[in-house]
N, C-alpha and C. Protein backbone atom coordinates (compact mmCIF):
# COMPACT_ATOMS: atom_id res chain seq x y z
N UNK A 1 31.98 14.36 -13.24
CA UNK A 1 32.83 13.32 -12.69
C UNK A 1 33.94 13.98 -11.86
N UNK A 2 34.57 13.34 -11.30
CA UNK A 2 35.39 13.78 -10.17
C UNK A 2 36.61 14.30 -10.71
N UNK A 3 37.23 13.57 -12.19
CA UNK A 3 38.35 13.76 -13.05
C UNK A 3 37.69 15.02 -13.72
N UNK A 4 36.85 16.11 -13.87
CA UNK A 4 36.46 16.48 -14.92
C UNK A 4 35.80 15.92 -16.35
N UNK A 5 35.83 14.73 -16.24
CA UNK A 5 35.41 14.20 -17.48
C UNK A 5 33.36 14.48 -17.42
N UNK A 6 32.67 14.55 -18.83
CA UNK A 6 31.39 14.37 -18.45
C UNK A 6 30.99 13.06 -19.08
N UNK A 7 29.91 13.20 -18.36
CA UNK A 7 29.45 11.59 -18.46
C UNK A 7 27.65 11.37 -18.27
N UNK A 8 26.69 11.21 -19.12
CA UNK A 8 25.01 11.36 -18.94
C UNK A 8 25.05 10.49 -17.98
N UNK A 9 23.82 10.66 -17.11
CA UNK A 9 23.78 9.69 -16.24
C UNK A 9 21.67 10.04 -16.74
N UNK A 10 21.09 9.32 -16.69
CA UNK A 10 19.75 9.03 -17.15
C UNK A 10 18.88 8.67 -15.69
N UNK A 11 17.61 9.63 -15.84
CA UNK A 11 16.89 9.18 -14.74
C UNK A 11 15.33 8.92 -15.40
N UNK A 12 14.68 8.46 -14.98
CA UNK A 12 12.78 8.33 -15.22
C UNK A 12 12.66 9.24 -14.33
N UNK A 13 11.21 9.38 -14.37
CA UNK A 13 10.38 10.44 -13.58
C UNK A 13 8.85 9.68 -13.79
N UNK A 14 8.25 9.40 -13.04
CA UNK A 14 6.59 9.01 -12.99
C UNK A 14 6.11 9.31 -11.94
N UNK A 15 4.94 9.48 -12.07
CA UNK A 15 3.81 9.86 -11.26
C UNK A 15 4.22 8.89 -9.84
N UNK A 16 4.01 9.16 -8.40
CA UNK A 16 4.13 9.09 -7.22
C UNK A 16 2.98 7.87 -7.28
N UNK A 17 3.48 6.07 -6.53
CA UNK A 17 2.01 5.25 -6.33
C UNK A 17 1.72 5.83 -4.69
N UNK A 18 0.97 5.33 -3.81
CA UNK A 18 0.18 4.55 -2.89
C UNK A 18 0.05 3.15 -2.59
N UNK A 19 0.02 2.70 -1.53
CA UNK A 19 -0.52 1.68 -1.17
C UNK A 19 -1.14 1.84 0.62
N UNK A 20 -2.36 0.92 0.33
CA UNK A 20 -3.24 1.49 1.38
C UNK A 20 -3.55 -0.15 2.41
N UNK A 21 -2.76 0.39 3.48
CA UNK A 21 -3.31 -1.13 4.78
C UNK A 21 -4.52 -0.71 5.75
N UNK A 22 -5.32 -1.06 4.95
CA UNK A 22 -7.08 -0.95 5.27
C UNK A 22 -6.93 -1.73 6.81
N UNK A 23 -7.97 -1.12 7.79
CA UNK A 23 -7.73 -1.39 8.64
C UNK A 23 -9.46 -1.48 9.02
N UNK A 24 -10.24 -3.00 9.09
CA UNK A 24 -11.75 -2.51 9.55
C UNK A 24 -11.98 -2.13 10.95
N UNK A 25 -12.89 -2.16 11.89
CA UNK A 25 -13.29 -1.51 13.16
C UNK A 25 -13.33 -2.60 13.81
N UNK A 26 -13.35 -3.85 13.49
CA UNK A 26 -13.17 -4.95 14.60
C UNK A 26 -11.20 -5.59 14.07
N UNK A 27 -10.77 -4.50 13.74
CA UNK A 27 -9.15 -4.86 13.62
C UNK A 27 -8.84 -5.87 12.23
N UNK A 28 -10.13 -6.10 11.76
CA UNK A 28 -9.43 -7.45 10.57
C UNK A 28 -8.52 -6.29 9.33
N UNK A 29 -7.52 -6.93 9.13
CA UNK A 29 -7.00 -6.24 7.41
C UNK A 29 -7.27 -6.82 6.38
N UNK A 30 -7.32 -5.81 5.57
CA UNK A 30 -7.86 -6.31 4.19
C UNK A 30 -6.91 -6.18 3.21
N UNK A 31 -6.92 -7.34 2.47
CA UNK A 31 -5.88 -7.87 1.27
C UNK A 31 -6.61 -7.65 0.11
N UNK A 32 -6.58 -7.59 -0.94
CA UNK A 32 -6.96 -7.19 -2.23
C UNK A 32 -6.37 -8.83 -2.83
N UNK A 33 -7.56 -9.25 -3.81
CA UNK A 33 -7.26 -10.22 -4.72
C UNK A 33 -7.49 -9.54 -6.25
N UNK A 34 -6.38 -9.24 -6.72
CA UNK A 34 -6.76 -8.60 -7.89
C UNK A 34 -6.54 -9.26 -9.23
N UNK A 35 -7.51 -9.20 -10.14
CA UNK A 35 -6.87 -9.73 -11.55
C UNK A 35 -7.30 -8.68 -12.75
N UNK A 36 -6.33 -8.58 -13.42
CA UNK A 36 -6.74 -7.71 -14.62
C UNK A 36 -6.50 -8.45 -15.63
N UNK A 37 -6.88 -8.02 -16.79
CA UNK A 37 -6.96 -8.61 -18.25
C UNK A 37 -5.47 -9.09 -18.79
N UNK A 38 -4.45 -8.30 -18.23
CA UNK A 38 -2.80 -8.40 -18.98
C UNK A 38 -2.38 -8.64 -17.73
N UNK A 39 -2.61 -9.29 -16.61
CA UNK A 39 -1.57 -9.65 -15.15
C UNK A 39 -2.22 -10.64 -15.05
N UNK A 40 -1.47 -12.02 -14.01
CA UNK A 40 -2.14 -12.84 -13.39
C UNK A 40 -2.94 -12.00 -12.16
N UNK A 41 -3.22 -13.05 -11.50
CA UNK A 41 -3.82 -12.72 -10.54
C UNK A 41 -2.79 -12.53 -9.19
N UNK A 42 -3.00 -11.39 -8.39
CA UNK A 42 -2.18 -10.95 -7.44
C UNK A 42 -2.54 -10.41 -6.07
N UNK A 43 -2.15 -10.35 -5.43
CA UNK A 43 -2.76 -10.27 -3.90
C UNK A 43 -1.86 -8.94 -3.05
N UNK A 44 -2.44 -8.10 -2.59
CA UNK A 44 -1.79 -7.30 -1.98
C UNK A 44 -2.50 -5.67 -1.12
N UNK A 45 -2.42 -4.81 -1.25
CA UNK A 45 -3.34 -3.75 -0.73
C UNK A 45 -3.70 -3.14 -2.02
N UNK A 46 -4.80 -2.11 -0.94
CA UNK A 46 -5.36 -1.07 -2.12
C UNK A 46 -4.12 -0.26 -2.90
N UNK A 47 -3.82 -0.15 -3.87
CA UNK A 47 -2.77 0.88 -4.41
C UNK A 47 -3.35 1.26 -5.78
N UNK A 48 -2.34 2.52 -5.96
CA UNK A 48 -3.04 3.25 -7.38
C UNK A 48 -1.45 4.06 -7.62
N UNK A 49 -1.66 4.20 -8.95
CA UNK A 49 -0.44 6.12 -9.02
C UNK A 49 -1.76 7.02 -8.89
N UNK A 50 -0.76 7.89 -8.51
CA UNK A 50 -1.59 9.21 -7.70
C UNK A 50 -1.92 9.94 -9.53
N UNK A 51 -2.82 10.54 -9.48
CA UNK A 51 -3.36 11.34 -10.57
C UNK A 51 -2.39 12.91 -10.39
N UNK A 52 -2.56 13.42 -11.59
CA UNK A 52 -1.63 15.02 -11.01
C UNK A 52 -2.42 15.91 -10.11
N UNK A 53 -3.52 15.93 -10.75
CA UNK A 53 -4.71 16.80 -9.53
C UNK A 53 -4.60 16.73 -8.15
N UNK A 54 -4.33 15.54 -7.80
CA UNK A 54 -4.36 14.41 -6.19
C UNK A 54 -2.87 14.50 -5.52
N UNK A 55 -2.93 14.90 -4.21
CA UNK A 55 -2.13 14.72 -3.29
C UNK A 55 -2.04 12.94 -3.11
N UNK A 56 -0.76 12.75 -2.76
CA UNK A 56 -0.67 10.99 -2.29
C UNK A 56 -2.16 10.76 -1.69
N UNK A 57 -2.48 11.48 -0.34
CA UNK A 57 -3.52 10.54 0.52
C UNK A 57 -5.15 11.03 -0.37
N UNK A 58 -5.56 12.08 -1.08
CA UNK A 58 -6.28 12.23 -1.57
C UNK A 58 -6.38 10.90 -2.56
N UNK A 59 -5.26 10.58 -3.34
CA UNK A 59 -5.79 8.98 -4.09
C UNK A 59 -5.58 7.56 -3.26
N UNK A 60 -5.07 8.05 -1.97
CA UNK A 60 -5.36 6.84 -1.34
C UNK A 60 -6.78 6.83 -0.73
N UNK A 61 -7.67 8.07 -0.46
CA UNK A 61 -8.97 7.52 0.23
C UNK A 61 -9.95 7.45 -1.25
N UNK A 62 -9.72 8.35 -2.16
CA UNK A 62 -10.49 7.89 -3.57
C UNK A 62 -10.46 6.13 -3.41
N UNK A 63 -9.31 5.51 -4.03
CA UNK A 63 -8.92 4.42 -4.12
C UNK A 63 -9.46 3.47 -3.39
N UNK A 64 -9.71 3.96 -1.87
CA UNK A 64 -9.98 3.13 -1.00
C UNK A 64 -11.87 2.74 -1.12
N UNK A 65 -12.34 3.83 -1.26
CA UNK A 65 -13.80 3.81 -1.67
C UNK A 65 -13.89 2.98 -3.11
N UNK A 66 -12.78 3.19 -3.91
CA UNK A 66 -13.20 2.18 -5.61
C UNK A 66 -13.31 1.22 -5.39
N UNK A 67 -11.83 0.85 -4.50
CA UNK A 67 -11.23 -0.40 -4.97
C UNK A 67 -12.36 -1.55 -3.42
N UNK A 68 -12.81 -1.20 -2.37
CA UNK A 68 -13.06 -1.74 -1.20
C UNK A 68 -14.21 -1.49 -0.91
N UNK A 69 -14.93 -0.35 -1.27
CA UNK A 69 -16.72 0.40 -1.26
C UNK A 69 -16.36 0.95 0.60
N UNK A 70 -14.84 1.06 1.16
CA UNK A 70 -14.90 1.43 2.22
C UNK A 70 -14.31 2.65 2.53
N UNK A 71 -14.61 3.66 3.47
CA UNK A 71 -13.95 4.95 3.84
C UNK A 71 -13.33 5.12 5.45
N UNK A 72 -12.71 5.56 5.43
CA UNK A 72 -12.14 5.99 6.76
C UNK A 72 -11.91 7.46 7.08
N UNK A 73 -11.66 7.98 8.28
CA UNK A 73 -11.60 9.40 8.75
C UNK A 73 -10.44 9.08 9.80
N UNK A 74 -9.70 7.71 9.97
CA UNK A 74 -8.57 7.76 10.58
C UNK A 74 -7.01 6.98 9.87
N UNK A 75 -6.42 8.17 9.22
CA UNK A 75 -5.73 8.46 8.54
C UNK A 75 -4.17 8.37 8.93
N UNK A 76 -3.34 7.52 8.46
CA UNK A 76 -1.70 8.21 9.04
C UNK A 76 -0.69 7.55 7.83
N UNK A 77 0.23 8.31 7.59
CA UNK A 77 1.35 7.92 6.73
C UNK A 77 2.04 6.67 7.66
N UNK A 78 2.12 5.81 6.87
CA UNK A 78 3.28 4.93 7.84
C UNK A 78 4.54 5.50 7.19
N UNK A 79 4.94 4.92 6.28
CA UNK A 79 6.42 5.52 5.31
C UNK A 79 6.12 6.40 3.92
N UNK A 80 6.91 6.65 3.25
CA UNK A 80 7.46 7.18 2.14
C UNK A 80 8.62 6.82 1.58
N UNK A 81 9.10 6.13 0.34
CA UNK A 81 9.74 5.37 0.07
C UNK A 81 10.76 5.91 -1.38
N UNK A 82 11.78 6.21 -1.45
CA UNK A 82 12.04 6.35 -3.00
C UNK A 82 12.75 5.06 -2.96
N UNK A 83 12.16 4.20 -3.79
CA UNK A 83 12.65 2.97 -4.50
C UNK A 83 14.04 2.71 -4.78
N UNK A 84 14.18 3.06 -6.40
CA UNK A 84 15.15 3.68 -6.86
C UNK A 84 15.80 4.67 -7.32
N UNK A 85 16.86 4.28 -7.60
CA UNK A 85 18.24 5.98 -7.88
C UNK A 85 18.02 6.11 -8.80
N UNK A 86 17.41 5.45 -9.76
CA UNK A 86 16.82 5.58 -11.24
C UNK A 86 15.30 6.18 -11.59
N UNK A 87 14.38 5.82 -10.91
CA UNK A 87 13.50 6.30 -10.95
C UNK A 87 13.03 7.76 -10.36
N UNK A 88 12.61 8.41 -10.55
CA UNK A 88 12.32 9.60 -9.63
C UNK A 88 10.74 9.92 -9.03
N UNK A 89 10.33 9.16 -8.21
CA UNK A 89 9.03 8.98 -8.02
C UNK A 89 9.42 8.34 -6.13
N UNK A 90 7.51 8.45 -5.35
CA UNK A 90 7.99 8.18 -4.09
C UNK A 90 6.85 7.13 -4.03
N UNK A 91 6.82 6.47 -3.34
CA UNK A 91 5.86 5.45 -2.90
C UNK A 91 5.13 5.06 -1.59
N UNK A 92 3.96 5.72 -1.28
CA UNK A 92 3.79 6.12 -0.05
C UNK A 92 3.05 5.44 0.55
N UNK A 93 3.05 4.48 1.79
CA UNK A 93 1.80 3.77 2.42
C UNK A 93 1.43 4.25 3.71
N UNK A 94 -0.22 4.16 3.23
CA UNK A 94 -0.79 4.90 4.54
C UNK A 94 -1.87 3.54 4.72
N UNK A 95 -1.99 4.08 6.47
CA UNK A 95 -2.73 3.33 7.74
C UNK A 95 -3.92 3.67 7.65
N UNK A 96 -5.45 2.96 6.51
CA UNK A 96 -6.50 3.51 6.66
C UNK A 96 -7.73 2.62 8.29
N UNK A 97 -7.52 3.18 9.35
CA UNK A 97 -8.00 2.62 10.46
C UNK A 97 -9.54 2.95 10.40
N UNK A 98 -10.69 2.12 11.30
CA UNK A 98 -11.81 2.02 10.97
C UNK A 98 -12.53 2.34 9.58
N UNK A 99 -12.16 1.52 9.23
CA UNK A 99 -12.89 1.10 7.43
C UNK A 99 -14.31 0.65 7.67
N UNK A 100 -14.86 1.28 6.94
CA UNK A 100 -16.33 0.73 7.06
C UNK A 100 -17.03 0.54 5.69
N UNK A 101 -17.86 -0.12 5.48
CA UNK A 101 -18.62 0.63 3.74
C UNK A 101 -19.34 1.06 3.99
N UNK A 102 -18.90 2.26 2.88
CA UNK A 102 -20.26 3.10 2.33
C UNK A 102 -20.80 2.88 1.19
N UNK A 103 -20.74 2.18 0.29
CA UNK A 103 -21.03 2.08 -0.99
C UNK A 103 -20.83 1.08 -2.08
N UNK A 104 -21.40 0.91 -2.78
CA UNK A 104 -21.16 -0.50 -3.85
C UNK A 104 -19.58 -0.23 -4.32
N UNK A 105 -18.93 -1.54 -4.64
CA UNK A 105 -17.64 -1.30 -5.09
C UNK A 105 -18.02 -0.53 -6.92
N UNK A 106 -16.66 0.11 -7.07
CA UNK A 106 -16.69 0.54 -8.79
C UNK A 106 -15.11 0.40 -8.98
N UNK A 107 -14.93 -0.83 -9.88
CA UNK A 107 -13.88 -0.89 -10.21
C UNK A 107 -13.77 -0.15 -11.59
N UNK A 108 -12.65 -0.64 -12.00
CA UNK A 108 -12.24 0.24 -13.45
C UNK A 108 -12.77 -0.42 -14.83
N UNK A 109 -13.36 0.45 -15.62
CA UNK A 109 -14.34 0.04 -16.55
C UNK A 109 -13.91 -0.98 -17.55
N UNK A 110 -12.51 -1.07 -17.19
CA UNK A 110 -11.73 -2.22 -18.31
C UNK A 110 -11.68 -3.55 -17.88
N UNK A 111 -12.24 -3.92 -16.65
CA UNK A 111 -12.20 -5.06 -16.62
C UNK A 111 -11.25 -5.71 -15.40
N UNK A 112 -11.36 -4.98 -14.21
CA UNK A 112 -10.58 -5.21 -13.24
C UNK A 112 -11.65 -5.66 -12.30
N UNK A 113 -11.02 -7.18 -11.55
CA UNK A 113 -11.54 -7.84 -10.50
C UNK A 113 -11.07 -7.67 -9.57
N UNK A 114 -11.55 -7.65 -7.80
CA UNK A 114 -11.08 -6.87 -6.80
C UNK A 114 -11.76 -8.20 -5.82
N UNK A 115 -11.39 -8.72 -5.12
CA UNK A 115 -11.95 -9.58 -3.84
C UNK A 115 -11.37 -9.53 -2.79
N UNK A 116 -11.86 -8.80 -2.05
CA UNK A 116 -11.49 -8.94 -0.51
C UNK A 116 -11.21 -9.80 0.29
N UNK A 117 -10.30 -9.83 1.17
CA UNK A 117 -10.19 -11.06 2.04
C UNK A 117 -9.70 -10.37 3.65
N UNK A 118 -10.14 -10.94 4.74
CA UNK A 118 -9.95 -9.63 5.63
C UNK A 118 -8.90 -11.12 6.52
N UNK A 119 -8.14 -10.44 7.29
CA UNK A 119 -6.78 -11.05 7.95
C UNK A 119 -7.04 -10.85 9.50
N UNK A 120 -6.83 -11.69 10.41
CA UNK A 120 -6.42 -11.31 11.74
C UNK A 120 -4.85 -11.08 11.39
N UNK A 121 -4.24 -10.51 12.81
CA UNK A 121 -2.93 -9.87 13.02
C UNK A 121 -2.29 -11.08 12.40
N UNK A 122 -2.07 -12.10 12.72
CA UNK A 122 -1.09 -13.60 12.85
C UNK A 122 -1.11 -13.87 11.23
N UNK A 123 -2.35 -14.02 10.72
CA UNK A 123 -2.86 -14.30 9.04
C UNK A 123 -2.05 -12.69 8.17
N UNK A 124 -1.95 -11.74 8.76
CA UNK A 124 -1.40 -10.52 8.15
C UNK A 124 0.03 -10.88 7.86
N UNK A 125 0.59 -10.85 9.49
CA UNK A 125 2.16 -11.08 9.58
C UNK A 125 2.58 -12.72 8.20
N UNK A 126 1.65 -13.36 8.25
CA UNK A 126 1.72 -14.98 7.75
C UNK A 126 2.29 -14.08 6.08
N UNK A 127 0.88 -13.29 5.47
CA UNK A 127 0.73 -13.12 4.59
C UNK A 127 2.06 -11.83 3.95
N UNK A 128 2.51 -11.19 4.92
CA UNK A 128 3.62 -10.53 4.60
C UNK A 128 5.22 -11.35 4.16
N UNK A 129 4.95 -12.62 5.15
CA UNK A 129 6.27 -13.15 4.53
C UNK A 129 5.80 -14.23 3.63
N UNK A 130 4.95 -14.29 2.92
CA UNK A 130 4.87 -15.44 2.02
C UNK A 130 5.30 -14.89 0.34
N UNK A 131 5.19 -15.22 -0.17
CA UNK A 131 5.77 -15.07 -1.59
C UNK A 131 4.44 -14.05 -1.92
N UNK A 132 3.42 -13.93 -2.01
CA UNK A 132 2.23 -13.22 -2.50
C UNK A 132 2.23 -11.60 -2.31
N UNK A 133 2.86 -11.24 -1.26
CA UNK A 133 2.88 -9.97 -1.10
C UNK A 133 3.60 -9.08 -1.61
N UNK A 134 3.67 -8.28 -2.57
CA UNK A 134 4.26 -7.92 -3.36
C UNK A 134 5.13 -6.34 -3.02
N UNK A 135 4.24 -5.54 -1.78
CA UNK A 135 4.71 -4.81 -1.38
C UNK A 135 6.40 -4.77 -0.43
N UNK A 136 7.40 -4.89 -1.23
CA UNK A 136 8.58 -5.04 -0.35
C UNK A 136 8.76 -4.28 0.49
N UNK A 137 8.72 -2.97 -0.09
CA UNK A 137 9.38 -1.77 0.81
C UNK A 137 8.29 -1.76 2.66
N UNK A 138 7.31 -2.46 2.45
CA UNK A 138 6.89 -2.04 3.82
C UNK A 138 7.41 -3.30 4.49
N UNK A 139 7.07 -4.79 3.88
CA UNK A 139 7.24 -6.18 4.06
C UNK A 139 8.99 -5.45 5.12
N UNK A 140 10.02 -5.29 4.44
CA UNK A 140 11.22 -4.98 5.13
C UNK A 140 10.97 -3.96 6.28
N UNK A 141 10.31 -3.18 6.30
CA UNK A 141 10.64 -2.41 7.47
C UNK A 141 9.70 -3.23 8.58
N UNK A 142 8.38 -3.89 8.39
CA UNK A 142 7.84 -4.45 9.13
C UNK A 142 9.27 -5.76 9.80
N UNK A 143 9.81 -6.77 8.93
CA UNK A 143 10.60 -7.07 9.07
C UNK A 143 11.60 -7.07 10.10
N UNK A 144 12.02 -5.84 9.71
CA UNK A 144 13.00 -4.96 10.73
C UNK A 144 12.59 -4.97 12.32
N UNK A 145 11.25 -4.76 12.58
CA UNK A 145 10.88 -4.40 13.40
C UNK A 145 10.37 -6.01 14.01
N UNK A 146 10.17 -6.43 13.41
CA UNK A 146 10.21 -8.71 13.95
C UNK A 146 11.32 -8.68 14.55
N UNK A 147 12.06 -8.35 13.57
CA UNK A 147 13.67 -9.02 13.99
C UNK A 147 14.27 -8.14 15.37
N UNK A 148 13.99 -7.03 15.48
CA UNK A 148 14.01 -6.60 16.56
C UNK A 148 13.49 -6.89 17.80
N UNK A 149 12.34 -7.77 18.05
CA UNK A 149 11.46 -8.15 18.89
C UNK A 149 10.51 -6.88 19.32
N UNK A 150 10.03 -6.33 18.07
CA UNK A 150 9.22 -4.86 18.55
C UNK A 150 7.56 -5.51 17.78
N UNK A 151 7.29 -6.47 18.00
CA UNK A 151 6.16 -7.09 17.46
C UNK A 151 4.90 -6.20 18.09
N UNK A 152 5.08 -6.19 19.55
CA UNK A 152 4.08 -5.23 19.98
C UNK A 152 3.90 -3.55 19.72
N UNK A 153 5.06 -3.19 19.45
CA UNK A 153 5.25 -1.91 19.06
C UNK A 153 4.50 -1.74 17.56
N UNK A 154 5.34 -2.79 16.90
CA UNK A 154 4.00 -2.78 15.41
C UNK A 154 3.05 -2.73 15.35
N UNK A 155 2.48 -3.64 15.89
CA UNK A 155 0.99 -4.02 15.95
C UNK A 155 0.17 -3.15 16.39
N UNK A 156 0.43 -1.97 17.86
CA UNK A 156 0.23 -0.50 18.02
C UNK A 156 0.14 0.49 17.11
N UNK A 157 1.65 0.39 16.34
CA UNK A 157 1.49 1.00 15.22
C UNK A 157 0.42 0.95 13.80
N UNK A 158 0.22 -0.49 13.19
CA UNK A 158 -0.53 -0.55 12.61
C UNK A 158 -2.21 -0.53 13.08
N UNK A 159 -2.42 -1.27 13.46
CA UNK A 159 -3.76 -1.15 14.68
C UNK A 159 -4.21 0.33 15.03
N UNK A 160 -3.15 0.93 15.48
CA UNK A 160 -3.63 2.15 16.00
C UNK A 160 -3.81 2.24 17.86
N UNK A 161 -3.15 0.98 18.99
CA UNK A 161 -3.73 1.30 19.76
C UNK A 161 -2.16 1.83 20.51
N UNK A 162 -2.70 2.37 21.68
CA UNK A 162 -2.18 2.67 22.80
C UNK A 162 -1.63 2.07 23.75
């Protein structure tokens, strides 16, 4: 403390999540309808905590093959996020562009449901400000960038074009 006095101050520490804005080859995005056994049902992207073995994007393209049966080879961090001053963990979302499937979905052996739903741009932006999307930290910076009138700059950004 600034007086000399001491004083604990308490932090967490957990494993680093992901969240992944799937991106297919004719531009649609894909939303995740998820339900598990102990949650309602919830809507949002691919996400996971990263395993210790796994770099962030290593469990975001695992993830992306479980949770979607789809892979990509065009890859980019959008942000990195520390939440809170309490927690000690980062939260990272990446841009998976041309998604395609390769393979039957495999969800998790306990009983997790996964349904896809793919978005044009307008149905994305819709679905970011509605109550369902649970991802804040990107929802605000996308946000940011509305309120700015940089709509086209986003949409480059996420999309991927030029």
């Amino acid at each position: 403390m600034f007086d000399w006095q001491k004083k604990i101050f308490e932090k967490a520490k957990r494993a680093d999540t992901i969240d992944v804005i799937a991106i297919t080859k004719d531009e649609r995005i894909v939303i995740i309808e998820e339900q598990q056994p102990w949650r309602d049902i919830c809507y949002g992207f691919v996400g996971w905590t990263c395993e210790p073995n796994e770099t962030p994007l290593q469990t975001a393209q695992r993830e992306l093959i479980e949770e979607t049966w789809m892979q990509s080879e065009n890859w980019e961090l959008f942000n990195s996020y520390s939440i809170s001053s309490k927690i000690d963990y980062q939260s990272h979302i990446f841009i998976a562009r041309d998604c395609e499937i390769i393979q039957q979905q495999q969800l998790d052996i306990w009983g997790e449901k996964i349904t896809l739903h793919y978005l044009n741009w307008d149905q994305f932006i819709d679905f970011l400000a509605s109550d369902r999307c649970k991802v804040q930290e990107f929802t605000w910076d996308v946000l940011r960038m509305m309120y700015h009138w940089k709509e086209k700059e986003l949409k480059e950004l996420i999309l991927g074009k030029s």
